[in-house]
C-alpha atoms as a PDB file:
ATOM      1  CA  UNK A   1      -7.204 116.525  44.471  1.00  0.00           C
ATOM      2  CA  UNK A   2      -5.119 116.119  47.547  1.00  0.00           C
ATOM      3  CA  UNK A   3      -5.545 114.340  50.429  1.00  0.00           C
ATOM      4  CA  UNK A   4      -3.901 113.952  53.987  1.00  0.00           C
ATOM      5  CA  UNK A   5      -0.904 111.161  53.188  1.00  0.00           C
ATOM      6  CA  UNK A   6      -1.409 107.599  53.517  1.00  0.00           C
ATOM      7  CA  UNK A   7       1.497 105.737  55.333  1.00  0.00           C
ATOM      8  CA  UNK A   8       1.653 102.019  53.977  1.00  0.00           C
ATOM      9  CA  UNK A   9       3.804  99.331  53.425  1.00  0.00           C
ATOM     10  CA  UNK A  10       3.751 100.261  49.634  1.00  0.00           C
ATOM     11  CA  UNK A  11       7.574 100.855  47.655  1.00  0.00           C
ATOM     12  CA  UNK A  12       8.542 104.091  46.707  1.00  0.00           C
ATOM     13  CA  UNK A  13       8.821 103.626  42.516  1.00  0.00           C
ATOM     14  CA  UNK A  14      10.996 106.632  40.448  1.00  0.00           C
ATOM     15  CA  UNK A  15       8.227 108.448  38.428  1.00  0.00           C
ATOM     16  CA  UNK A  16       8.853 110.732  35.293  1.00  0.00           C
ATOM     17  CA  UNK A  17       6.945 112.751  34.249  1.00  0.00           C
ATOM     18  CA  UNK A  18       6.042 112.526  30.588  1.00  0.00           C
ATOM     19  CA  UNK A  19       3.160 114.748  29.724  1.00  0.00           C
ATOM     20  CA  UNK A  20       1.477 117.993  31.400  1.00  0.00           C
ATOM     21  CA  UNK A  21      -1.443 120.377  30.559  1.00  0.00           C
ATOM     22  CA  UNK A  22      -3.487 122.940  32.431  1.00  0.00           C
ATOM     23  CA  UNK A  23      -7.114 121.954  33.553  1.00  0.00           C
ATOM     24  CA  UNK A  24      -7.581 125.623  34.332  1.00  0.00           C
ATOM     25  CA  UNK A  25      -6.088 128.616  35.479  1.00  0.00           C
ATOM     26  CA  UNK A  26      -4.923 126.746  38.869  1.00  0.00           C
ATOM     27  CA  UNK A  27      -5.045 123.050  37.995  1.00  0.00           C
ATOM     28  CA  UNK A  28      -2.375 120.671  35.664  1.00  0.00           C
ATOM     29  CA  UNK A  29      -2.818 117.096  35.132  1.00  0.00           C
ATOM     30  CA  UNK A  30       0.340 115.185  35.256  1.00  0.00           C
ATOM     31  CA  UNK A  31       1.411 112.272  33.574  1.00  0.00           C
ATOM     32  CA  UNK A  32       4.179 110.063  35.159  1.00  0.00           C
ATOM     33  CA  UNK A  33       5.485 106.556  33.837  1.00  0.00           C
ATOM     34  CA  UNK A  34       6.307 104.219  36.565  1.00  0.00           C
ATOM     35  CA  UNK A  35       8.071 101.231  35.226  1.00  0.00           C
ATOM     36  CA  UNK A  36       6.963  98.742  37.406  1.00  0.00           C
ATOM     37  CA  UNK A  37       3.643  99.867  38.616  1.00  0.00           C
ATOM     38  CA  UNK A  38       1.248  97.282  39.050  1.00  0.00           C
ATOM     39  CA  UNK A  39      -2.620  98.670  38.112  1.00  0.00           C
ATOM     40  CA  UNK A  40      -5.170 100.378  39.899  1.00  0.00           C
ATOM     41  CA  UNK A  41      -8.566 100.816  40.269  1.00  0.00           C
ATOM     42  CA  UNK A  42     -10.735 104.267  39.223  1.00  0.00           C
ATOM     43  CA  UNK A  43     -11.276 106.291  42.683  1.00  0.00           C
ATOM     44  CA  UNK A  44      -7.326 105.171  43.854  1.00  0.00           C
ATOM     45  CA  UNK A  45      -5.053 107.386  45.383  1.00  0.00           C
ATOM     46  CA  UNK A  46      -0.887 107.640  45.455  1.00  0.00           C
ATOM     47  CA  UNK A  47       1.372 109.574  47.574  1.00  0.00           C
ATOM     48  CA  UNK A  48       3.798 111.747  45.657  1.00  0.00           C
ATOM     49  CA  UNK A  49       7.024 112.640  47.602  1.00  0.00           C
ATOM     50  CA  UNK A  50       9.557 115.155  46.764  1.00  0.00           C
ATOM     51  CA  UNK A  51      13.123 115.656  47.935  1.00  0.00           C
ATOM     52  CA  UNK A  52      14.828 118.748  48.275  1.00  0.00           C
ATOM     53  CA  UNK A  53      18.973 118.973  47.674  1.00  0.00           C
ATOM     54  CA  UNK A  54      19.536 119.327  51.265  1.00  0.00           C
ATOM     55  CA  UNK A  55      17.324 116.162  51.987  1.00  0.00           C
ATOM     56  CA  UNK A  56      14.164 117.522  53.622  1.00  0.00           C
ATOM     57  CA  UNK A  57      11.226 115.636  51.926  1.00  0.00           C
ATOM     58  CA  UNK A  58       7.738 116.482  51.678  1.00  0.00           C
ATOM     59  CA  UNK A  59       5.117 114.399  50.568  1.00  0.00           C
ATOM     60  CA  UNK A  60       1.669 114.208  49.536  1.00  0.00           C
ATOM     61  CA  UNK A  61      -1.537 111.948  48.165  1.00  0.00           C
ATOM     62  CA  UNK A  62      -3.485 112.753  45.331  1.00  0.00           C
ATOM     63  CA  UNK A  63      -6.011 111.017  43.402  1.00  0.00           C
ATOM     64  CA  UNK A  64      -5.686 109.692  39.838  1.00  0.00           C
ATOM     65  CA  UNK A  65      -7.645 110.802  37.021  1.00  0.00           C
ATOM     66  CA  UNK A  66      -7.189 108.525  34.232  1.00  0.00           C
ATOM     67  CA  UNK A  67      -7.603 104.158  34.488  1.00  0.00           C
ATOM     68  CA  UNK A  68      -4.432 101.545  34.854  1.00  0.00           C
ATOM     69  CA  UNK A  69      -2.960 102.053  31.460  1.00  0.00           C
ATOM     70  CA  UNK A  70       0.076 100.132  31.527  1.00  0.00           C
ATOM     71  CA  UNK A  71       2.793 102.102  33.393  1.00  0.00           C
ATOM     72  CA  UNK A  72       1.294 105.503  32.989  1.00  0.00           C
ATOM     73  CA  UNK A  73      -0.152 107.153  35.867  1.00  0.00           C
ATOM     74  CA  UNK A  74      -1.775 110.261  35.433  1.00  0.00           C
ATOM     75  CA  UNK A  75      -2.665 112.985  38.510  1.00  0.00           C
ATOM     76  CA  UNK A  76      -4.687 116.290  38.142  1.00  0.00           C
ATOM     77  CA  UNK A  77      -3.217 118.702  40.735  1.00  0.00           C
ATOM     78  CA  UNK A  78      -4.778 122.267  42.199  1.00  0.00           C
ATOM     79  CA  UNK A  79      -2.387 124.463  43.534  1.00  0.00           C
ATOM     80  CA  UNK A  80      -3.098 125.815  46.901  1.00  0.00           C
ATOM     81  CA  UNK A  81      -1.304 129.520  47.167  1.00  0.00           C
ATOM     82  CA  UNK A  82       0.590 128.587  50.518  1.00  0.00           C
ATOM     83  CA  UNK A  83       1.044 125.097  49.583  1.00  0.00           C
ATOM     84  CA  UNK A  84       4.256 123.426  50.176  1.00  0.00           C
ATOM     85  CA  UNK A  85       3.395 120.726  47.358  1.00  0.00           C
ATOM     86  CA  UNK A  86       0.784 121.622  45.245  1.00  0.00           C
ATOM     87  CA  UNK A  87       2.765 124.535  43.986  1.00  0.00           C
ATOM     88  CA  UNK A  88       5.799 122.938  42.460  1.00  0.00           C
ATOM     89  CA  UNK A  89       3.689 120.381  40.788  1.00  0.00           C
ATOM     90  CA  UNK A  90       1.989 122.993  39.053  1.00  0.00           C
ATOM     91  CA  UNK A  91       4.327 125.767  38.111  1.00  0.00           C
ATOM     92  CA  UNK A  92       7.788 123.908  38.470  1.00  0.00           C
ATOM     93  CA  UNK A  93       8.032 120.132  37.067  1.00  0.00           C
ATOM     94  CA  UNK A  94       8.892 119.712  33.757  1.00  0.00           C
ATOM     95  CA  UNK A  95       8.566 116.816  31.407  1.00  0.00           C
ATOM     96  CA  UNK A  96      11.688 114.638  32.171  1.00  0.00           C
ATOM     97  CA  UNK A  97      11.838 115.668  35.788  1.00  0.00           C
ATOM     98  CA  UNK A  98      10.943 112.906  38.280  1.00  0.00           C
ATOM     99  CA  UNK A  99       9.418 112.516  41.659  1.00  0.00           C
ATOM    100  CA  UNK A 100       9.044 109.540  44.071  1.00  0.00           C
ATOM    101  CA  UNK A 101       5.141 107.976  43.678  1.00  0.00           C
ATOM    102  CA  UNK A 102       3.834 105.171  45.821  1.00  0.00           C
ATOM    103  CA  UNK A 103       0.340 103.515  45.576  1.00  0.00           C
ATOM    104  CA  UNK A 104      -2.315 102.295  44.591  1.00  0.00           C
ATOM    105  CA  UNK A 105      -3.647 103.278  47.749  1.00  0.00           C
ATOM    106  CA  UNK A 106      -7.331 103.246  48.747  1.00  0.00           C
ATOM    107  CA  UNK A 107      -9.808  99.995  48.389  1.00  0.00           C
ATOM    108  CA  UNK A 108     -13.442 101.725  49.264  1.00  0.00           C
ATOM    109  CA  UNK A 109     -13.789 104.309  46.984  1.00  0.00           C
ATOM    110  CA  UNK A 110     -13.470 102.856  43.662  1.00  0.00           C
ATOM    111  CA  UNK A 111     -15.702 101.709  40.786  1.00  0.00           C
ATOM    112  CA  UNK A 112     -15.064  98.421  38.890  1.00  0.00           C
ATOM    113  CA  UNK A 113     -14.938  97.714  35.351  1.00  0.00           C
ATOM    114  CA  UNK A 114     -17.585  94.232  36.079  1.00  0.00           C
ATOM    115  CA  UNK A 115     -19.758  96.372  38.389  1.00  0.00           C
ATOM    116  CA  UNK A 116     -23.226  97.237  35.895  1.00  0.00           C
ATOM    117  CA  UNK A 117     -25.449  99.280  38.706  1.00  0.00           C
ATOM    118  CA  UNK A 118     -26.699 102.910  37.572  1.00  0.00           C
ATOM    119  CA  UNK A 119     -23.348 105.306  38.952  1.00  0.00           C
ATOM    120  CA  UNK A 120     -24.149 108.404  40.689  1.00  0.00           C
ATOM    121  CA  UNK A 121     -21.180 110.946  41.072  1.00  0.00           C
ATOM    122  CA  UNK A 122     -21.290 114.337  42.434  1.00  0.00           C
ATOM    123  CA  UNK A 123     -18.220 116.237  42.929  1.00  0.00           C
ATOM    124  CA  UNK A 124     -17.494 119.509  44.492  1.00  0.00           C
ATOM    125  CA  UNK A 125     -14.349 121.444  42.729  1.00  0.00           C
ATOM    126  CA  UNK A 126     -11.229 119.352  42.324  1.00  0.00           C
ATOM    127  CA  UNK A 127     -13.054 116.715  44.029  1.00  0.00           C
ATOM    128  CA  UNK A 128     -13.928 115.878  40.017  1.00  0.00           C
ATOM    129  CA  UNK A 129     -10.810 113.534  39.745  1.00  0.00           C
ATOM    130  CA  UNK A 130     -11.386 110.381  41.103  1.00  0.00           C
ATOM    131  CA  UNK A 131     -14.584 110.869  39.516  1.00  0.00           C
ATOM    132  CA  UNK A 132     -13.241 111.379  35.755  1.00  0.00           C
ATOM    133  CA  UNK A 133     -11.357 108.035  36.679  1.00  0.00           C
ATOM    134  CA  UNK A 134     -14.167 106.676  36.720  1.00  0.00           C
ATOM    135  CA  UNK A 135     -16.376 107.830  33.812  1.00  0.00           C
ATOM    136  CA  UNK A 136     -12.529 107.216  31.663  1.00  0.00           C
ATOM    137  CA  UNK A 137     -12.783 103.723  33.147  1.00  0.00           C
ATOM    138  CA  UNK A 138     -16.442 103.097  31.903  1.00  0.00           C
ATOM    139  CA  UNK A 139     -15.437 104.259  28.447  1.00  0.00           C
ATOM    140  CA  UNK A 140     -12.191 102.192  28.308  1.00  0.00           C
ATOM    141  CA  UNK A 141     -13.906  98.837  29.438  1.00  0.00           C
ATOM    142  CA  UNK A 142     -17.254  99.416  27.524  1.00  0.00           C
ATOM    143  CA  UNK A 143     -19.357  99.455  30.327  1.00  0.00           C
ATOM    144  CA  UNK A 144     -22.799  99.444  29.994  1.00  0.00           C
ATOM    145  CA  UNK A 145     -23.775 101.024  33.013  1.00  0.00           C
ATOM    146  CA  UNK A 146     -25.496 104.679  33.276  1.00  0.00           C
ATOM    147  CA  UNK A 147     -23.498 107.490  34.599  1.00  0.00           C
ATOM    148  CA  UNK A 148     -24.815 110.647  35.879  1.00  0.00           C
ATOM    149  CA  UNK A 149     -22.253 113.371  37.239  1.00  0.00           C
ATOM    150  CA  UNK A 150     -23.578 116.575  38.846  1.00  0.00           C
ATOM    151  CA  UNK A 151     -20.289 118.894  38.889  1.00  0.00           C
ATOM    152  CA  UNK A 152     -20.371 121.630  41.553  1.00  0.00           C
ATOM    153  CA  UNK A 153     -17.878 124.488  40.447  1.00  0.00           C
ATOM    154  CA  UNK A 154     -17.386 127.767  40.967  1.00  0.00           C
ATOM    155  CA  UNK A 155     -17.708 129.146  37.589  1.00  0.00           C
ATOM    156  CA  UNK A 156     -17.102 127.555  34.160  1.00  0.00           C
ATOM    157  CA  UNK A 157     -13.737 128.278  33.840  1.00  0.00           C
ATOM    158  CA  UNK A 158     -13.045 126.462  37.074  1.00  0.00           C
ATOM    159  CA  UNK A 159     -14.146 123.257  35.644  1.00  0.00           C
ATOM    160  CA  UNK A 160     -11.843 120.726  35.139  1.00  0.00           C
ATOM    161  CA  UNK A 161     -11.595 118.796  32.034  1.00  0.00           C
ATOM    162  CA  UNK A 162     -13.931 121.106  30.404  1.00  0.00           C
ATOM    163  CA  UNK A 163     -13.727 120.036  26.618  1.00  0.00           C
ATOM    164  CA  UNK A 164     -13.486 116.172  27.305  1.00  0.00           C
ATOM    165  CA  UNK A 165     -17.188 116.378  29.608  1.00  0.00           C
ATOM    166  CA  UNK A 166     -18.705 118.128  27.186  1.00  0.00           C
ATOM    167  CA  UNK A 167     -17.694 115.590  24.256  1.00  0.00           C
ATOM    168  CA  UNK A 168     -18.423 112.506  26.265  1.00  0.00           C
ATOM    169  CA  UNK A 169     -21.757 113.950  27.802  1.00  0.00           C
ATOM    170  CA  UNK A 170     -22.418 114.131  23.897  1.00  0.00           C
ATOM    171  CA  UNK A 171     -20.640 110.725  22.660  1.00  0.00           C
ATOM    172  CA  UNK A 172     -20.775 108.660  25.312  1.00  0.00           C
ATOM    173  CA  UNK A 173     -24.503 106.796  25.567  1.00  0.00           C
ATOM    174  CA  UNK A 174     -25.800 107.260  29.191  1.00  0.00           C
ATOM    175  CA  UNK A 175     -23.508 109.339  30.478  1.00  0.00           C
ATOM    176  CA  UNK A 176     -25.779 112.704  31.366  1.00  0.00           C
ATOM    177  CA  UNK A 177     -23.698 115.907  32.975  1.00  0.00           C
ATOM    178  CA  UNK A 178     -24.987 118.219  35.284  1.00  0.00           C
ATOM    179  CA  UNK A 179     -22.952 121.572  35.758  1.00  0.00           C
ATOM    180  CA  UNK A 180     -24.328 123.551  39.006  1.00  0.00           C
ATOM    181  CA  UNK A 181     -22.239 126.526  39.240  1.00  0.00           C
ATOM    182  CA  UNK A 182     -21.830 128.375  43.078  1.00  0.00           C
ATOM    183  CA  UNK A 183     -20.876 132.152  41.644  1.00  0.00           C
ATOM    184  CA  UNK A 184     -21.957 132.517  38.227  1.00  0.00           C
ATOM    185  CA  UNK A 185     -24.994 133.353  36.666  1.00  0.00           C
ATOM    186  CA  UNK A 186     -28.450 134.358  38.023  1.00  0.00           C
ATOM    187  CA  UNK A 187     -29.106 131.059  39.164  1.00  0.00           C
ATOM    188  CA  UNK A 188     -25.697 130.555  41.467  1.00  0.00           C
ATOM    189  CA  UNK A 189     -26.251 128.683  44.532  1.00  0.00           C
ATOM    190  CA  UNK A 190     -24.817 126.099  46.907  1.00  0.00           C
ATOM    191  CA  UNK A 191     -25.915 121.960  45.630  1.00  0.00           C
ATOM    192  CA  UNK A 192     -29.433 121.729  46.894  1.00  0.00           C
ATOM    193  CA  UNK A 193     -31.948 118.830  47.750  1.00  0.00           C
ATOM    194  CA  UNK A 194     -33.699 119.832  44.071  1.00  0.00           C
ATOM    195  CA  UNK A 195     -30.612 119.468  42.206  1.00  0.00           C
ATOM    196  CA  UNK A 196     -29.957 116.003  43.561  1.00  0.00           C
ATOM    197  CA  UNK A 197     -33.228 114.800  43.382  1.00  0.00           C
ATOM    198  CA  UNK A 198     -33.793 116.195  39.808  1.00  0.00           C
ATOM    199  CA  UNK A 199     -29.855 115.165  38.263  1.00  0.00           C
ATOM    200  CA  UNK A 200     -29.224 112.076  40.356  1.00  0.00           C
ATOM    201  CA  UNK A 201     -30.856 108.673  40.549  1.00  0.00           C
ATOM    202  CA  UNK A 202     -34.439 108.022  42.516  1.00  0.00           C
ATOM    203  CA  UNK A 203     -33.159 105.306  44.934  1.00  0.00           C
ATOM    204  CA  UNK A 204     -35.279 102.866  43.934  1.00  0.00           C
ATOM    205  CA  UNK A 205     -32.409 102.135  41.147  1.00  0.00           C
ATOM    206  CA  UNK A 206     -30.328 101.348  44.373  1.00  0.00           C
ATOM    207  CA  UNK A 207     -27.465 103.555  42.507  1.00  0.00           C
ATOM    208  CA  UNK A 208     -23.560 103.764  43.751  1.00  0.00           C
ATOM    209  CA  UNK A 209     -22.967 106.690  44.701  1.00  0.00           C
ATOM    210  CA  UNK A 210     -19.664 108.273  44.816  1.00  0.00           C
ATOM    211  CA  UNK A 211     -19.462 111.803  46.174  1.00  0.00           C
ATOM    212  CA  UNK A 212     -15.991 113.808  46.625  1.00  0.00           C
ATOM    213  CA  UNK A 213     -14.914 117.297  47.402  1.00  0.00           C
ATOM    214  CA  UNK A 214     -14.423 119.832  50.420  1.00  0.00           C
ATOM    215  CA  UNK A 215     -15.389 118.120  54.158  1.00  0.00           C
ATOM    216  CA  UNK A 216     -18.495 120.849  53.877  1.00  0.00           C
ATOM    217  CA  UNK A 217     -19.320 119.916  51.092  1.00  0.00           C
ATOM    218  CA  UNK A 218     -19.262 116.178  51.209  1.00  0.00           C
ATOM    219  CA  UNK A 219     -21.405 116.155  54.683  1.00  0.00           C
ATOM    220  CA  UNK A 220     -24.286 117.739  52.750  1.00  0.00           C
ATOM    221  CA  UNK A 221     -24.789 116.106  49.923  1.00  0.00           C
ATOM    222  CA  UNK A 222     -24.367 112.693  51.744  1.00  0.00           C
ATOM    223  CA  UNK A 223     -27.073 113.838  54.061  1.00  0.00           C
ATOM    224  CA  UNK A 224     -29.117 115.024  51.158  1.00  0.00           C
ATOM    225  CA  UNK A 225     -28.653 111.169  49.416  1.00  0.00           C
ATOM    226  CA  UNK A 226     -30.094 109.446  52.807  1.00  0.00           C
ATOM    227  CA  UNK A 227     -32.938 112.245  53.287  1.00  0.00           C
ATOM    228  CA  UNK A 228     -33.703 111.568  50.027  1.00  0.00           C
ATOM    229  CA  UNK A 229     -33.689 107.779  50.353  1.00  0.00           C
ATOM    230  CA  UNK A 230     -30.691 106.003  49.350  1.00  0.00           C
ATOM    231  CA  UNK A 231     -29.412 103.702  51.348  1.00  0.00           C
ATOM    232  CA  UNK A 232     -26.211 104.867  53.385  1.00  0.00           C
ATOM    233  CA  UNK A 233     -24.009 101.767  52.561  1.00  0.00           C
ATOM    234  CA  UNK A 234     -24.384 102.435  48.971  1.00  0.00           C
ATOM    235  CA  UNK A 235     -23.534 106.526  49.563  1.00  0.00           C
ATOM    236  CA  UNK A 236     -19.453 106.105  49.690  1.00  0.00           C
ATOM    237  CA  UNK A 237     -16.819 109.679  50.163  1.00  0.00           C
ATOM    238  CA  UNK A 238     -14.120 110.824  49.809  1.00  0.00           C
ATOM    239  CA  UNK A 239     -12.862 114.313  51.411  1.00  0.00           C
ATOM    240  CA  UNK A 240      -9.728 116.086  50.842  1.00  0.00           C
ATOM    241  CA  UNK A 241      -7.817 119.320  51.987  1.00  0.00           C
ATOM    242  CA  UNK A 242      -5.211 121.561  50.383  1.00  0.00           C
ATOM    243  CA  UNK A 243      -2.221 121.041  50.605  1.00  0.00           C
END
């Protein structure tokens, strides 16, 4: 998922990457070590910045997928077709190549280990990352807490991190997973009051909710969350762009 970048007082630290593999047809998750990094949070962002021979340097935020794990930080990354990013990350780096990462950025959207309130995520598209930080993070520290993602995609090969959803909507006790595809099937459609209100938490629970994806999307199914009842401090977003 990539955002707008985040200017900070935060080091630029040599990342290399050490492991890659497609989400989909458009998407790769990278894995970088970063000697030196210090930890993050699930929902956390970094800016990745390349640099071309000549100098010029572009640079961009994305959100990672996976929880601190020593110095491996791991990215999921959608390439946009006019991109001036995206599209090297996907088709060009290599294991053993390495690009400039800086981070953790972000202190709002994220989920913590100690926190034991019911979760409610719903992403739209790539906004799925931060997210799978999260539900990773839950498994990692044990967590007790329920979990309920409702995935908007386009189709089911769009989804990200297909195999892994469907083993820990299985494995993993009260984590439930709610696909609600936008062009495939008889039933496509657009997230809707009913499929928040049926997938998600009643607000009595007083749920976090964590909701990430398109600007479009985000806006509605906030505004679906407070029609519905929640209450707005406890509705937190994140919106990104391509880039």
């Amino acid at each position: 998922m990539a955002r707008a970048a985040v200017s900070g007082r935060l080091s630029w630290r040599t990342a290399t990457l050490v492991e890659a593999r497609a989400e989909n047809a458009s998407a790769r998750t990278l894995v970088f070590d970063v000697p030196g990094w210090p930890g993050h949070l699930a929902g956390q962002h970094v800016d990745v910045r390349l640099t071309a021979d000549d100098g010029y340097t572009a640079q961009r935020s994305y959100s990672m997928s996976a929880p601190a794990d020593g110095a491996r930080v791991e990215i999921t990354v959608q390439t946009v077709a006019d991109g001036e990013v995206s599209p090297y990350l996907v088709d060009v780096l290599a294991v053993g190549d390495a690009v400039e990462l800086r981070g953790p950025i972000g202190g709002w959207f994220v989920w913590r280990p100690e926190q034991l309130d019911p979760v409610l995520l719903v992403a739209g598209g790539s906004g799925v990352v931060p997210l799978m930080a999260m539900i990773r993070a839950r498994r990692k520290h044990h967590n007790r807490s329920v979990f309920r993602l409702i995935y908007s995609v386009r189709t089911p090969d769009d989804v990200y991190y297909a195999d892994e959803l469907r083993r820990r909507a299985r494995d993993d006790h009260g984590l439930e997973v709610t696909f609600v595809y936008t062009r495939f099937g008889e039933d496509a459609h657009r997230i809707s009051v009913a499929d928040v209100n049926t997938h998600g938490w009643p607000p009595e629970l007083e749920p976090a909710c964590f909701v990430c994806g398109p600007t479009g999307f985000v806006e509605t199914v906030a505004d679906i969350l407070v029609a519905l009842g929640h209450d707005p401090r406890r509705v937190r977003t994140e919106r990104f762009g391509p880039s």
